[in-house]
Protein backbone atom coordinates (compact mmCIF):
# COMPACT_ATOMS: atom_id res chain seq x y z
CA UNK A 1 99.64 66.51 45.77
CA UNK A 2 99.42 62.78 46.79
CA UNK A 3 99.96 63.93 50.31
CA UNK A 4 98.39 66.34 52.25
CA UNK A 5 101.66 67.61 54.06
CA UNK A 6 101.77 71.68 54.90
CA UNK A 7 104.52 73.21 51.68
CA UNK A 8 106.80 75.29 53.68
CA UNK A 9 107.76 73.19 56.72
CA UNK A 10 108.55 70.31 54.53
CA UNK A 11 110.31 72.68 52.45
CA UNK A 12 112.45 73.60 55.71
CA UNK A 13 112.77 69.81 56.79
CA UNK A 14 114.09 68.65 53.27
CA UNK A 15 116.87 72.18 53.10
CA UNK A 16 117.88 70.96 57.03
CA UNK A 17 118.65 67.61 56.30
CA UNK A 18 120.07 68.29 52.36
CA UNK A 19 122.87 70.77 54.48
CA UNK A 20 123.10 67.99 57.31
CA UNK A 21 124.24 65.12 54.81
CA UNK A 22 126.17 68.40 53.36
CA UNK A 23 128.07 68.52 56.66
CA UNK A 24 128.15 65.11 57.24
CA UNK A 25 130.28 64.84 53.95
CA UNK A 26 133.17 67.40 54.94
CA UNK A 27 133.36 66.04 57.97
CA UNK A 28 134.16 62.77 56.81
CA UNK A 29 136.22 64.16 54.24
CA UNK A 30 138.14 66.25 56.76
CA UNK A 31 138.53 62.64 58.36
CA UNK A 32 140.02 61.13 55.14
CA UNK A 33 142.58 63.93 54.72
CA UNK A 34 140.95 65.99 52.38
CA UNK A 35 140.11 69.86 52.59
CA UNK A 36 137.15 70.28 54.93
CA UNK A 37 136.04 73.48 53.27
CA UNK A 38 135.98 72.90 49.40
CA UNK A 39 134.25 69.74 50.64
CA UNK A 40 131.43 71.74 52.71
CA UNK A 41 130.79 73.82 49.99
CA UNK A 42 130.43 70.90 47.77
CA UNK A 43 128.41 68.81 50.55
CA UNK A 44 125.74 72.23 50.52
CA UNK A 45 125.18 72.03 46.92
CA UNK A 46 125.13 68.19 46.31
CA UNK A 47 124.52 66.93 49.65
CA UNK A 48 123.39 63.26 48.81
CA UNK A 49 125.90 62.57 46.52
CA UNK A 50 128.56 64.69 47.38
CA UNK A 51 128.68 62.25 50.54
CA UNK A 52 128.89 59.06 48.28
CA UNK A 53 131.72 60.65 46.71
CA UNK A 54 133.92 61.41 49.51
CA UNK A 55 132.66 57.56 50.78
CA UNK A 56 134.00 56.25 48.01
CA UNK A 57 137.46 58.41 47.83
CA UNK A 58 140.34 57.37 49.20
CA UNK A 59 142.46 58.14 51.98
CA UNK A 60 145.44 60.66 51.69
């Protein structure tokens, strides 16, 4: 590996923030008017760019 970083707690930093952008996305949805749940489960699995999605989505 080019760095020397421990495997497991990077591991755990990378799955916290992954389910934090995850969040981050149904909440905004919820703030657009969308369904806050089918957007958290879709925030956990894409996290990245399920939040560029619901960014770019419009208002209902």
């Amino acid at each position: 590996m080019p760095f020397d970083l421990p495997f497991w707690p990077t591991v755990s930093v990378l799955m916290f923030l992954h389910c934090a952008i995850g969040l981050s996305a149904a909440v905004l949805a919820r703030q657009k008017g969308l369904d806050f749940q089918s957007w958290l489960v879709k925030g956990l699995i894409g996290g990245t760019v399920a939040l560029i999605i619901v960014a770019r989505t419009q208002s209902e």
